[in-house]
Every structure is written in structure tokens, then in C-alpha cells.
N, C-alpha and C. Protein backbone atom coordinates (compact mmCIF):
# COMPACT_ATOMS: atom_id res chain seq x y z
N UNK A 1 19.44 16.80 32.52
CA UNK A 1 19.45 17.79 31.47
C UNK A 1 20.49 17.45 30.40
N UNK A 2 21.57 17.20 30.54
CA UNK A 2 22.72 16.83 29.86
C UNK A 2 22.00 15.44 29.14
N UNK A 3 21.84 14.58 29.63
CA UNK A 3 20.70 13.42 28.91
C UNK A 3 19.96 13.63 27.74
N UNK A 4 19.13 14.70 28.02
CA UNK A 4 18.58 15.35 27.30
C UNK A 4 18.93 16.16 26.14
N UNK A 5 19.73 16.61 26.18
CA UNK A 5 20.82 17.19 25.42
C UNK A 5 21.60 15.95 24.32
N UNK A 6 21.96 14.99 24.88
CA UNK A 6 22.69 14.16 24.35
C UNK A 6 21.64 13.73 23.74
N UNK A 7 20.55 13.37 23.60
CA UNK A 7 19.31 12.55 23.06
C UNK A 7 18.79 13.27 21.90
N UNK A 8 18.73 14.47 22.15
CA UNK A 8 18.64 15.68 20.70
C UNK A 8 20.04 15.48 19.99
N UNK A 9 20.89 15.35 20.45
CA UNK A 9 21.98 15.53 18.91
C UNK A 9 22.21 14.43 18.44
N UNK A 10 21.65 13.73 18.91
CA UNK A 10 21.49 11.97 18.27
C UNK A 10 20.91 12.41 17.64
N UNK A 11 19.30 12.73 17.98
CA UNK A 11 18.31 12.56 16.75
C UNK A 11 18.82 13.77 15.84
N UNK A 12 19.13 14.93 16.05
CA UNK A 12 19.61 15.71 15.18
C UNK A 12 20.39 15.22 13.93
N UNK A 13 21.34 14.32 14.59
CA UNK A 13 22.47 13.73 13.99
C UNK A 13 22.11 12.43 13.03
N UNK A 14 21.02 11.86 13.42
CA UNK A 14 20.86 11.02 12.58
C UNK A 14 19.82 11.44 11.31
N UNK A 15 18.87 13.10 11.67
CA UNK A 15 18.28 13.64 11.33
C UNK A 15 19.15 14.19 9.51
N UNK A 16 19.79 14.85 9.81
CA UNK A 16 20.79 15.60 8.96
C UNK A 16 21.42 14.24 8.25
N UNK A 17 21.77 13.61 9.01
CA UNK A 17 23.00 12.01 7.77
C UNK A 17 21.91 11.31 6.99
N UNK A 18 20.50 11.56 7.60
CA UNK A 18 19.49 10.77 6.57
C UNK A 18 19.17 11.06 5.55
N UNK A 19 18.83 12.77 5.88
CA UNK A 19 18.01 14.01 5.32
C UNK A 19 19.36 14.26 4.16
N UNK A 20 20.19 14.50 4.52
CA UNK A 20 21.78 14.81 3.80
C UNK A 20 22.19 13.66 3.06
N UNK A 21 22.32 12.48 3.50
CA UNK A 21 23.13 11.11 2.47
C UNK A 21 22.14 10.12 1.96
N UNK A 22 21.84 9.43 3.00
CA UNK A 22 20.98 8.68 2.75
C UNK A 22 19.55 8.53 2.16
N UNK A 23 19.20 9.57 2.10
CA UNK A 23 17.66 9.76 1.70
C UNK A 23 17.99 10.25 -0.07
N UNK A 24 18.95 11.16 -0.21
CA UNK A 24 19.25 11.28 -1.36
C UNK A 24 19.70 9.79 -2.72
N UNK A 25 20.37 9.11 -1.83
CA UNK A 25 20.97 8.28 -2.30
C UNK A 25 19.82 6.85 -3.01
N UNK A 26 18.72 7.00 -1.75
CA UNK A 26 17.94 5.84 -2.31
C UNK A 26 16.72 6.37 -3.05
N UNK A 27 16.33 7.84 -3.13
CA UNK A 27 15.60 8.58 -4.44
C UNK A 27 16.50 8.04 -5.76
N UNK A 28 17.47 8.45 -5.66
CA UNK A 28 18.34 8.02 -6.90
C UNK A 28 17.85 7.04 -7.01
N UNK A 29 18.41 6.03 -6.65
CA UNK A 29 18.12 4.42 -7.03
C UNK A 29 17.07 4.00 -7.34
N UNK A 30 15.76 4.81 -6.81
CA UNK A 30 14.24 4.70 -7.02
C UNK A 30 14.09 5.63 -7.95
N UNK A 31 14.61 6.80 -8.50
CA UNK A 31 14.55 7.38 -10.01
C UNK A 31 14.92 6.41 -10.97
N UNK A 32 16.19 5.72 -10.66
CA UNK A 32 17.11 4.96 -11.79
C UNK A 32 16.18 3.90 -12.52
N UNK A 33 15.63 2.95 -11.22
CA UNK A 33 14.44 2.20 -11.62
C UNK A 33 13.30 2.70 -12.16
N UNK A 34 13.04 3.79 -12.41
CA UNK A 34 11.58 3.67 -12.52
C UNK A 34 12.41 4.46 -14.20
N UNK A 35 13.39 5.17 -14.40
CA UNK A 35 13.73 5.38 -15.83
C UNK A 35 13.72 4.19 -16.66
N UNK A 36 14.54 2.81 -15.88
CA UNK A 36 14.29 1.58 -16.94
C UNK A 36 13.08 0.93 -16.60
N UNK A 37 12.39 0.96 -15.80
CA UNK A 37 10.74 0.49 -15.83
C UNK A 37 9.86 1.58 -17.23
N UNK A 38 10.17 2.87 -17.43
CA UNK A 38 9.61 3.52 -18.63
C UNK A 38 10.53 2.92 -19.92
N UNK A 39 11.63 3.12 -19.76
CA UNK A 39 12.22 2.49 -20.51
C UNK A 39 11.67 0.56 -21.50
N UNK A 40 11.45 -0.01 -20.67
CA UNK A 40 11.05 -1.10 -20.52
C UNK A 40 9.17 -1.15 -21.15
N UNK A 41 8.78 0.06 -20.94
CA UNK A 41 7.34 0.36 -21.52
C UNK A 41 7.44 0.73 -22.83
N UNK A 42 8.14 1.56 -23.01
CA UNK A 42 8.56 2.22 -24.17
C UNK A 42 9.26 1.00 -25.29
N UNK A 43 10.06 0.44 -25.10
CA UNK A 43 10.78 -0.96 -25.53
C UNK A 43 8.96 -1.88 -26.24
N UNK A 44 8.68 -2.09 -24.99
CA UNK A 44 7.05 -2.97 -25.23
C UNK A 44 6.54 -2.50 -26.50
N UNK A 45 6.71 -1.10 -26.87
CA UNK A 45 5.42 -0.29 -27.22
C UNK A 45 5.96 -0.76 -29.01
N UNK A 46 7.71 -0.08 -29.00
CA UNK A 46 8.36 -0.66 -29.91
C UNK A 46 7.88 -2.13 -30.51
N UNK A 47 8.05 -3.01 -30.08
CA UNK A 47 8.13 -4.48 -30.35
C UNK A 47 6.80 -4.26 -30.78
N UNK A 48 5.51 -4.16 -30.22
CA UNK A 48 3.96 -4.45 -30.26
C UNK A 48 3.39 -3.08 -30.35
N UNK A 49 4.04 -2.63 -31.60
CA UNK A 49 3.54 -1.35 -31.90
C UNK A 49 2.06 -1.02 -32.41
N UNK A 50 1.50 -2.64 -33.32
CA UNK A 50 -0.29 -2.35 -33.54
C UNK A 50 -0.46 -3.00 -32.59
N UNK A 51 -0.17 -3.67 -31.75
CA UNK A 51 -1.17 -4.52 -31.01
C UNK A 51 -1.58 -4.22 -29.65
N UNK A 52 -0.41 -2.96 -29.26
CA UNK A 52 -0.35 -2.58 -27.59
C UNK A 52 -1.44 -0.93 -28.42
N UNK A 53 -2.31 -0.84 -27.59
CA UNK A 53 -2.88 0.46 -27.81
C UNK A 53 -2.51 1.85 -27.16
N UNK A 54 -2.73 3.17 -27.82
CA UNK A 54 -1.78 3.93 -28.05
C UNK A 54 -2.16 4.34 -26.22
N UNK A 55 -3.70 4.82 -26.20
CA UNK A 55 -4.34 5.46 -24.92
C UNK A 55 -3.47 4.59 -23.20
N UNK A 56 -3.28 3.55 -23.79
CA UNK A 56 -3.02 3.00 -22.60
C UNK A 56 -1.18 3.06 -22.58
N UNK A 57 -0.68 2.89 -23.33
CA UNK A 57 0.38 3.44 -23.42
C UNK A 57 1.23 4.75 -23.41
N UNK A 58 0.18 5.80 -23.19
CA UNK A 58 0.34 6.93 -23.31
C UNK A 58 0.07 7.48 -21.49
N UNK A 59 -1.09 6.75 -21.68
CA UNK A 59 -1.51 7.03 -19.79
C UNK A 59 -0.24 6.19 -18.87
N UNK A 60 0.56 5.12 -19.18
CA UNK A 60 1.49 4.59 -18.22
C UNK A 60 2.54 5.41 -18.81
N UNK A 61 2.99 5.88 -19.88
CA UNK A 61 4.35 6.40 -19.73
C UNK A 61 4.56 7.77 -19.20
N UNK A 62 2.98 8.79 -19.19
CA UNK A 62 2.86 9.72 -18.51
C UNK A 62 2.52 9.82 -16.85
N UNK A 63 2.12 8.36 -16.57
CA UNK A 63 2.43 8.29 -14.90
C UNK A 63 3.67 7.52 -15.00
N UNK A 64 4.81 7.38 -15.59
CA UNK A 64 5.96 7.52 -15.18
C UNK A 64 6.78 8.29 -15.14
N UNK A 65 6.40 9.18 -16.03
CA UNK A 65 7.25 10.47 -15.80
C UNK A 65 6.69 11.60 -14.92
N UNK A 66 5.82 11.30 -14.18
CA UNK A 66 4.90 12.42 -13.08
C UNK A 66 5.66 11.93 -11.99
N UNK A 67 5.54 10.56 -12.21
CA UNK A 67 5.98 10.08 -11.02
C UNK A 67 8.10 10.25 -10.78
N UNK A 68 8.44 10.31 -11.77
CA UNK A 68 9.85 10.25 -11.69
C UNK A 68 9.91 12.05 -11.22
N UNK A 69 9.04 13.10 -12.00
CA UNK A 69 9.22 14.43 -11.58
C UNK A 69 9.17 14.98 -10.26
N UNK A 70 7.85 13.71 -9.40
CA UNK A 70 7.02 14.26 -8.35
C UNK A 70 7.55 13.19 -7.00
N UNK A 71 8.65 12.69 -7.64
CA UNK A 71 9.08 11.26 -6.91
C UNK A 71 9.71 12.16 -5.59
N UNK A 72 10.59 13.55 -5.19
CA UNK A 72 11.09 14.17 -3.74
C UNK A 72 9.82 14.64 -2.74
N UNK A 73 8.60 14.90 -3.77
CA UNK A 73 7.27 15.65 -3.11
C UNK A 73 6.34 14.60 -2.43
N UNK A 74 6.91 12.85 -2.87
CA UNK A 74 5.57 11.54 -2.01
C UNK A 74 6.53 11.96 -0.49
N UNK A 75 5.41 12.61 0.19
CA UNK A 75 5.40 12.38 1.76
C UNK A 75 3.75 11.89 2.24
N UNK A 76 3.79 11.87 3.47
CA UNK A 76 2.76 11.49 4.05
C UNK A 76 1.54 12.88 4.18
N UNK A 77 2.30 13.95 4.42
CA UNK A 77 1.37 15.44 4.51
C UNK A 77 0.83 15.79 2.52
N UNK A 78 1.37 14.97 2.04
CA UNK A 78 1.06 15.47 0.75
C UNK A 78 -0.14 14.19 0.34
N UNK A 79 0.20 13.37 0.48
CA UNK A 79 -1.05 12.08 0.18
C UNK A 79 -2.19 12.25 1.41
N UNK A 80 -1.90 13.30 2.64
CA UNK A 80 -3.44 13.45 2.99
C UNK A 80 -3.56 14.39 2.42
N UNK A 81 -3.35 15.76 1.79
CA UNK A 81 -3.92 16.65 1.23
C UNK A 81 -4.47 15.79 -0.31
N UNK A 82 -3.87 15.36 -0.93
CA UNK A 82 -4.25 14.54 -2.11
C UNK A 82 -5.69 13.53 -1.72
N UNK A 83 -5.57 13.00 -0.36
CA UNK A 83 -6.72 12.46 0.08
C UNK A 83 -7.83 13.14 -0.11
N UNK A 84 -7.77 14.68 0.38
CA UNK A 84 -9.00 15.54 0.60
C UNK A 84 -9.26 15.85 -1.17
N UNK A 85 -8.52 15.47 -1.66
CA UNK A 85 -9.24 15.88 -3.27
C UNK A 85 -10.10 15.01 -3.99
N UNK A 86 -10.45 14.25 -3.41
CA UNK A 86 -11.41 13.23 -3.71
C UNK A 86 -12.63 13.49 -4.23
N UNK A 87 -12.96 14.45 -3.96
CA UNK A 87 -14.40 15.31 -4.34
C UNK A 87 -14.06 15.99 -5.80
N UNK A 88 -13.13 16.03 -6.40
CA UNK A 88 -12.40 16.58 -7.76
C UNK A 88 -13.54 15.26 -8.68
N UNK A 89 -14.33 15.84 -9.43
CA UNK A 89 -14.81 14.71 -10.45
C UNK A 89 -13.99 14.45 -11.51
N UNK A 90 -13.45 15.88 -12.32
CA UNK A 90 -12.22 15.51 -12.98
C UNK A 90 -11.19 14.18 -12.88
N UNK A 91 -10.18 14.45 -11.88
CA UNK A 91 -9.64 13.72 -11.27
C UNK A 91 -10.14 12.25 -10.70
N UNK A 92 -11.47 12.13 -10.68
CA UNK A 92 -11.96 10.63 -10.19
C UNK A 92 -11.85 10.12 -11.48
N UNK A 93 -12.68 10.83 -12.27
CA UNK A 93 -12.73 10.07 -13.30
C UNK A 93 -11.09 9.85 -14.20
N UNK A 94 -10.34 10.70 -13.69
CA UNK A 94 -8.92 10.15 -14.75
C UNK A 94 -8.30 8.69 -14.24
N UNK A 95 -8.45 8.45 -12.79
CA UNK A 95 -8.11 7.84 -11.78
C UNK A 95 -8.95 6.42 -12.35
N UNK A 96 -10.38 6.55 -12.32
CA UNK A 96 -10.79 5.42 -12.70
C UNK A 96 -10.58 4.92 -14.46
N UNK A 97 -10.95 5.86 -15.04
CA UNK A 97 -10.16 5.37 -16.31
C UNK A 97 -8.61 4.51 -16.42
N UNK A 98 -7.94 5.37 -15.48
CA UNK A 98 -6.55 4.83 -15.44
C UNK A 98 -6.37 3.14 -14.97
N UNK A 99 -7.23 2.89 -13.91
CA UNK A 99 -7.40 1.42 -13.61
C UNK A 99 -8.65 0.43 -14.21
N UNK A 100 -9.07 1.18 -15.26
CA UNK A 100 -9.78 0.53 -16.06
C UNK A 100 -8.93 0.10 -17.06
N UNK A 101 -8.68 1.04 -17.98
CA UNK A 101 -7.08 0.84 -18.82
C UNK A 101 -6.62 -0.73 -18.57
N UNK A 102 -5.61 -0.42 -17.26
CA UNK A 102 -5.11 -1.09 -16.71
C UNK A 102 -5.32 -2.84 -16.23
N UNK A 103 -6.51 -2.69 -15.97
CA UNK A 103 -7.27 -3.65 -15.65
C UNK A 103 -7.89 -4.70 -16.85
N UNK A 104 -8.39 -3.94 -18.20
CA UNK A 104 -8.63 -4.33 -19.45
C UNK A 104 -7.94 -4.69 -20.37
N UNK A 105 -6.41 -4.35 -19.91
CA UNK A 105 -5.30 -4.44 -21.18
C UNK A 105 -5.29 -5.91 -21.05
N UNK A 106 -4.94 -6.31 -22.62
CA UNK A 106 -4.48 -7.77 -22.70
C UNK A 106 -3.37 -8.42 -22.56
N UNK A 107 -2.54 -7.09 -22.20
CA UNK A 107 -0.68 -7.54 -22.00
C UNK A 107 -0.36 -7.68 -20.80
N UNK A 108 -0.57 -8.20 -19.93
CA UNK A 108 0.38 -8.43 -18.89
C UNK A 108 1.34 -7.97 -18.34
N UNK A 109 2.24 -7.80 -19.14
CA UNK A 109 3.23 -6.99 -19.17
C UNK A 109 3.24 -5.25 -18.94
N UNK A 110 1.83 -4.99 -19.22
CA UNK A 110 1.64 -3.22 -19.02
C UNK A 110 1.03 -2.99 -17.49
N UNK A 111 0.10 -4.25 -17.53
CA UNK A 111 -0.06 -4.66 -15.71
C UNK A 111 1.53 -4.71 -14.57
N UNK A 112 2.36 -5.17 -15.09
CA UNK A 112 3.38 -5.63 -14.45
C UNK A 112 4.06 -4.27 -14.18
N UNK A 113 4.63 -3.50 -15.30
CA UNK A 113 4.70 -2.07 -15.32
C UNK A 113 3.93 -1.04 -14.63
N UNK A 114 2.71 -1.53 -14.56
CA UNK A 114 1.79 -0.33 -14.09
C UNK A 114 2.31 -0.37 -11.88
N UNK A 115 2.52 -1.72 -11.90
CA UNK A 115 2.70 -2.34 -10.44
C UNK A 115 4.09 -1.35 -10.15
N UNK A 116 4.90 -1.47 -11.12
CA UNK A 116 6.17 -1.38 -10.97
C UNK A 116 6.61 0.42 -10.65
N UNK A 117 5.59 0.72 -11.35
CA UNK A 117 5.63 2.47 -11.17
C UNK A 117 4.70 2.43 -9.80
N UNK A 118 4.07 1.81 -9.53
CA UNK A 118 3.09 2.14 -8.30
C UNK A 118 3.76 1.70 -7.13
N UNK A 119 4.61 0.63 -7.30
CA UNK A 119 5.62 0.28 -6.28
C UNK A 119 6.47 1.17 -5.87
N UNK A 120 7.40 1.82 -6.56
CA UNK A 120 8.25 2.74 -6.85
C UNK A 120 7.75 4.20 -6.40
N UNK A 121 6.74 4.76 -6.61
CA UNK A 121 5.89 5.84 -5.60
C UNK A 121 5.81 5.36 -3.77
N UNK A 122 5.62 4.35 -3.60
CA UNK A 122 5.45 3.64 -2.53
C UNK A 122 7.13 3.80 -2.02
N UNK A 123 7.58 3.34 -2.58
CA UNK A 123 9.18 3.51 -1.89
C UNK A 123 9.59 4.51 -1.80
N UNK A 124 9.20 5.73 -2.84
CA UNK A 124 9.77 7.18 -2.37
C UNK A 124 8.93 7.66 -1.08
N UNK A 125 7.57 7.44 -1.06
CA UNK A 125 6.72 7.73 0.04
C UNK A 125 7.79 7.38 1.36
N UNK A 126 8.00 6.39 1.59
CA UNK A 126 8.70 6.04 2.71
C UNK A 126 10.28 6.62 2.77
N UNK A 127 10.91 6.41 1.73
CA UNK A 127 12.06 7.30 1.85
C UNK A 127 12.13 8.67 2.52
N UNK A 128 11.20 9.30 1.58
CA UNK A 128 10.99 10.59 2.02
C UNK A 128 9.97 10.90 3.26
N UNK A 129 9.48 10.11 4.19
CA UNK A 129 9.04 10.39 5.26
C UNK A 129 10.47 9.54 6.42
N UNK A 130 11.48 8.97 6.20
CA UNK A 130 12.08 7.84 6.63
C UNK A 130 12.71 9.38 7.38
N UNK A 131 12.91 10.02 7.35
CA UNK A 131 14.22 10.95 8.61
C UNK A 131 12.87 11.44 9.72
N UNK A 132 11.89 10.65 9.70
CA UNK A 132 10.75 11.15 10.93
C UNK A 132 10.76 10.10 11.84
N UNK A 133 11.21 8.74 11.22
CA UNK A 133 11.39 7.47 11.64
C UNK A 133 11.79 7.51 13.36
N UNK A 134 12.51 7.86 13.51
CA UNK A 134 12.73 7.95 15.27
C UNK A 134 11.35 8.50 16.16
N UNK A 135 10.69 9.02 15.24
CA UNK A 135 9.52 9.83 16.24
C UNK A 135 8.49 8.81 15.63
N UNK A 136 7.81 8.63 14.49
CA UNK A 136 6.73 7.85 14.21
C UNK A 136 6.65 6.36 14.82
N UNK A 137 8.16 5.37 14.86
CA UNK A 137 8.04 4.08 15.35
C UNK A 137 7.64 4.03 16.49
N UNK A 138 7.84 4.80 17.83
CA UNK A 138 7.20 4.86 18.84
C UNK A 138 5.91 4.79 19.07
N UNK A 139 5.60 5.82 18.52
CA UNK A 139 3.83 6.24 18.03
C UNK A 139 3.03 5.35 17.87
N UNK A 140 3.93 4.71 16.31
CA UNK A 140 2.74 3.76 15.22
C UNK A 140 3.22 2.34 15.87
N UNK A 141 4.35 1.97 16.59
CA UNK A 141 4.16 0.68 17.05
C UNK A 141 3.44 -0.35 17.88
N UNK A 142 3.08 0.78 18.81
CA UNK A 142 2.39 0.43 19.58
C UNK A 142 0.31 0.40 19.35
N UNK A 143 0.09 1.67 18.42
CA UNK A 143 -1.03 1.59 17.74
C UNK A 143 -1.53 0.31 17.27
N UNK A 144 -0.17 -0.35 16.24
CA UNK A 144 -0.35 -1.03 15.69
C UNK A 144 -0.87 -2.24 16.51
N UNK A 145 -0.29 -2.64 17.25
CA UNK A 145 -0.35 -3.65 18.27
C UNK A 145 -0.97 -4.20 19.09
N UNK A 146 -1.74 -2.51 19.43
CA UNK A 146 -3.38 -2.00 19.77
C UNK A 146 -4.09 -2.53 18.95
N UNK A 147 -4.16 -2.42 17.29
CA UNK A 147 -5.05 -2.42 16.57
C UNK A 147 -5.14 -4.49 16.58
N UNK A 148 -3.87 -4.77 16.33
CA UNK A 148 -3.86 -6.53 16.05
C UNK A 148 -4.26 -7.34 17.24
N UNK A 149 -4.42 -6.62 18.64
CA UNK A 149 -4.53 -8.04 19.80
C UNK A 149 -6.05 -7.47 19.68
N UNK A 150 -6.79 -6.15 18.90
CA UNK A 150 -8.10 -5.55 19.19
C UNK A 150 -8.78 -6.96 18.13
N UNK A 151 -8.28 -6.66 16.97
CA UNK A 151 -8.80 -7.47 15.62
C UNK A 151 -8.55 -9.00 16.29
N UNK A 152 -7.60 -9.59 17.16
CA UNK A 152 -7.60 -11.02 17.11
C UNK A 152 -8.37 -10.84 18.32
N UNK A 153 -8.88 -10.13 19.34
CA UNK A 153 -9.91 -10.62 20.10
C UNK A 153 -11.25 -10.77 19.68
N UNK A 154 -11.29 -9.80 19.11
CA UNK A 154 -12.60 -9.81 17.52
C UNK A 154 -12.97 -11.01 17.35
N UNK A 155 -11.84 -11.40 16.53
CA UNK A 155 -12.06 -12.33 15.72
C UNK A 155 -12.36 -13.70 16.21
N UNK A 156 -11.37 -14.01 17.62
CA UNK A 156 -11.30 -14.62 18.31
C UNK A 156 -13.22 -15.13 18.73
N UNK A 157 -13.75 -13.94 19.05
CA UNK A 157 -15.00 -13.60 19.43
C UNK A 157 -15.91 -14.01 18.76
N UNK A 158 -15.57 -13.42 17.40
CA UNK A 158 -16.71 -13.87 16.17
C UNK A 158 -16.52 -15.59 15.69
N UNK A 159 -15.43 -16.06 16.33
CA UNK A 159 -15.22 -17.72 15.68
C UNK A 159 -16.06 -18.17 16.38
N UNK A 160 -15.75 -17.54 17.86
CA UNK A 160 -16.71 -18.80 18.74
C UNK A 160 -18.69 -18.58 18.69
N UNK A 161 -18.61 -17.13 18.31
CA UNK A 161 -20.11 -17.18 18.43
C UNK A 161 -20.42 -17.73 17.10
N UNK A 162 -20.15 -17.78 15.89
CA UNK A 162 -20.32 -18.42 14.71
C UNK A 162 -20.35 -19.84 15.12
N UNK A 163 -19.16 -20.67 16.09
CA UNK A 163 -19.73 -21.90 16.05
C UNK A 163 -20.96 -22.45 17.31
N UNK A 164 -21.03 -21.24 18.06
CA UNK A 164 -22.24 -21.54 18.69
C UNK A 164 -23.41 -21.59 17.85
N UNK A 165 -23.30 -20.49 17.01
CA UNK A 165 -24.66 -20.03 16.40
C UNK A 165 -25.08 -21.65 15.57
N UNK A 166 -23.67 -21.69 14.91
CA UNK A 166 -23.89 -22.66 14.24
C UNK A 166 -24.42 -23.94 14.82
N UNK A 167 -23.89 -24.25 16.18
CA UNK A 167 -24.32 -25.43 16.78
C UNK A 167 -25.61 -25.45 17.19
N UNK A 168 -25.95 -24.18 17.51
CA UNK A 168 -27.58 -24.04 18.02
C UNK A 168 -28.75 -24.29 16.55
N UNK A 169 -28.16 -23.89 15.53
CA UNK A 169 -29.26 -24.17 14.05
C UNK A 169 -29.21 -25.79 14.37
N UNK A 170 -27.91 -26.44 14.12
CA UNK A 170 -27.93 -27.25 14.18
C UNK A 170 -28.85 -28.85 15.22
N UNK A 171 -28.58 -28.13 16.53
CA UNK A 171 -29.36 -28.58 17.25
C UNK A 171 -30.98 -28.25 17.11
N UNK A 172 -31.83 -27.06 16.55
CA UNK A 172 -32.58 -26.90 15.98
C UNK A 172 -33.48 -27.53 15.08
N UNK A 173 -32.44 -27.72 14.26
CA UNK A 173 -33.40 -28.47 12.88
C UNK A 173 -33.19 -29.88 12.99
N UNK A 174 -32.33 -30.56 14.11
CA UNK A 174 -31.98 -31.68 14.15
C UNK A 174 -33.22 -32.38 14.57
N UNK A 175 -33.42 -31.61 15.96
CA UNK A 175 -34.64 -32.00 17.32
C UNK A 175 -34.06 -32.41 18.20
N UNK A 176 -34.76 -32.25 19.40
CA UNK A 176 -33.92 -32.85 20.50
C UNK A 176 -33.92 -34.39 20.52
N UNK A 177 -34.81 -34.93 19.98
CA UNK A 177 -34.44 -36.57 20.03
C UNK A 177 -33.42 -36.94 19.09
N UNK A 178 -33.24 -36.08 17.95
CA UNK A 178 -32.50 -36.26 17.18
C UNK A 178 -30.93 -36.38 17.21
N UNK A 179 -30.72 -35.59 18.59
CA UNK A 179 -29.32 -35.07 19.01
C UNK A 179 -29.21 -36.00 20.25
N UNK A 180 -30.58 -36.21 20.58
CA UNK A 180 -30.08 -37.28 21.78
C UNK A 180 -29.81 -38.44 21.42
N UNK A 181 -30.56 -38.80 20.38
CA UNK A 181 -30.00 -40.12 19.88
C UNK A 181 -28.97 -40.48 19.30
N UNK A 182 -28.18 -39.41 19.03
CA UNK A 182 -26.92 -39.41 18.38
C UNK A 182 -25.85 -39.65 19.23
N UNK A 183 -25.83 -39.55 20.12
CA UNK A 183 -24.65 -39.34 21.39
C UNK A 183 -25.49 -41.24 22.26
N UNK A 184 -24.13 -41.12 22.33
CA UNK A 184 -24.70 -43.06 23.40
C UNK A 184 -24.25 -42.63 24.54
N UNK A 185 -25.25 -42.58 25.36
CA UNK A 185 -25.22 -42.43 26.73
C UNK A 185 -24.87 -43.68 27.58
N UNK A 186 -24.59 -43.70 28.66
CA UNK A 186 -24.28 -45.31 29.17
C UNK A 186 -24.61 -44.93 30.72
């Protein structure tokens, strides 16, 4: 019982110093970046003011500032509810416009940016799920592990029947004299 006890104020304890210091500390640093990643868009827009277009410049500097507003709210319970909105046509279609944009621009550089804000969501995601970390690594490690010896027996599976399959066409269209004569018997 005392074990037990001691094992909760660990996790408590590391619960609260994450939730309390640490988790705060690397939002910051992932706000800071993503102010000079807009920054850095905004700069672009300056320099290549006819040549960068307005729509696409307007759609990345407004998913950087959604994202800098909405950057404490990326958890994991919020991107499955965001999952279930998928059926929103509105929303599909802003979504696909947005990586059309993206995808069509001729600058490189608004691609690189667009990564850079999408990266940066990705790191708060984990930040802000990171004080669950003692309970999920257990869970998901072993899943995982499940899932990779499942996929390499798979795969494992599908090599060899592919080169059977393959050897059997082969022997097929060859003929059997064809394959016998190929091999020197003695």
C-alpha cells in the first residue's frame, strides 16, 4: 500500500512540474517561433508585394495567427472532436482550398512557411498532451510494437508469395523444357 502511495506522488509530482513549468515554458518557445515564422511571411509579402498573391497570403497569415491563439487548446481530445467534423462541407472546402493555395503557389518559400506553422501545431499537440506521458507510453508502446512485428510479418509474407507467384508465371510461360534445359543436370 505504501508502494502505492509512493507511485501516485511521483506521478502527481511529475504531473504538476510539467503541467506548472515545463509545459508552459515550451508553448512559449513554440508561440515565439511561430510569431517570427508570421513575421517572416509578412517580411515575404513586403519584398514581393505584386508578385506573391494577396488570397494566399492572407489564408497563411490567418492560419498563423489561429494557430498562435488556439496553440494551449491542440490536445489529442480536441483533434478527435475536430476529426468528427469532417462532414462540415463548409469547412472541407476551406481546408481544400487551403492546400490547393498551397500546393499551386510559385514561391517556395510560402510552402516552407506553410510547413513551418503546421509543424509548430504539431509540437503544441504534443506539449500539451506531454503531462499524460507516464500513462500513454505504456499503452501506445507496446501497441506500437504489436502493430510493426504484425506489418513485418505481413510483409515478410507478401515478399515471399510475390516471389513465388512470380516464379510460378515464370516457370509458366517458360515451359517445362524450357526450365529444364536451363539448369545442367549431371
Amino acid at each position: 500500500m505504501a508502494n502505492l502511495f509512493i507511485i501516485l506522488f511521483i506521478c502527481a509530482m511529475f504531473h504538476f512540474i510539467y503541467e506548472s513549468i515545463l509545459s508552459p515554458m515550451f508553448r512559449m518557445e513554440i508561440r515565439y517561433k511561430l510569431f517570427e515564422t508570421r513575421d517572416k511571411l509578412r517580411n515575404f509579402k513586403l519584398i514581393n508585394i505584386n508578385a506573391c498573391d494577396d488570397e494566399t497570403f492572407d489564408l497563411l497569415d490567418d492560419y498563423a495567427s489561429k494557430t498562435i491563439n488556439l496553440l494551449p487548446t491542440y490536445n489529442f481530445s480536441n483533434l478527435y472532436y475536430a476529426s468528427k467534423v469532417r462532414s462540415d462541407e463548409k469547412l472541407l472546402k476551406e481546408v481544400s482550398k487551403h492546400s490547393e493555395l498551397i500546393k499551386n503557389s510559385k514561391f517556395d518559400e510560402l510552402k516552407k512557411i506553410d510547413k513551418e506553422i503546421t509543424r509548430a501545431a504539431v509540437k503544441s499537440l504534443v506539449v500539451n498532451s506531454g503531462g499524460w506521458i507516464y500513462i500513454i507510453v505504456p499503452i501506445v508502446v507496446p501497441v506500437i510494437l504489436l502493430i510493426f512485428a504484425i506489418a513485418l510479418i505481413t510483409d515478410s509474407l507478401s515478399i515471399l508469395k510475390s516471389k513465388l507467384v512470380d516464379g510460378s508465371y515464370k516457370m509458366s510461360y517458360a515451359g517445362a523444357t524450357d526450365a529444364y534445359n536451363s539448369y545442367e543436370f549431371q
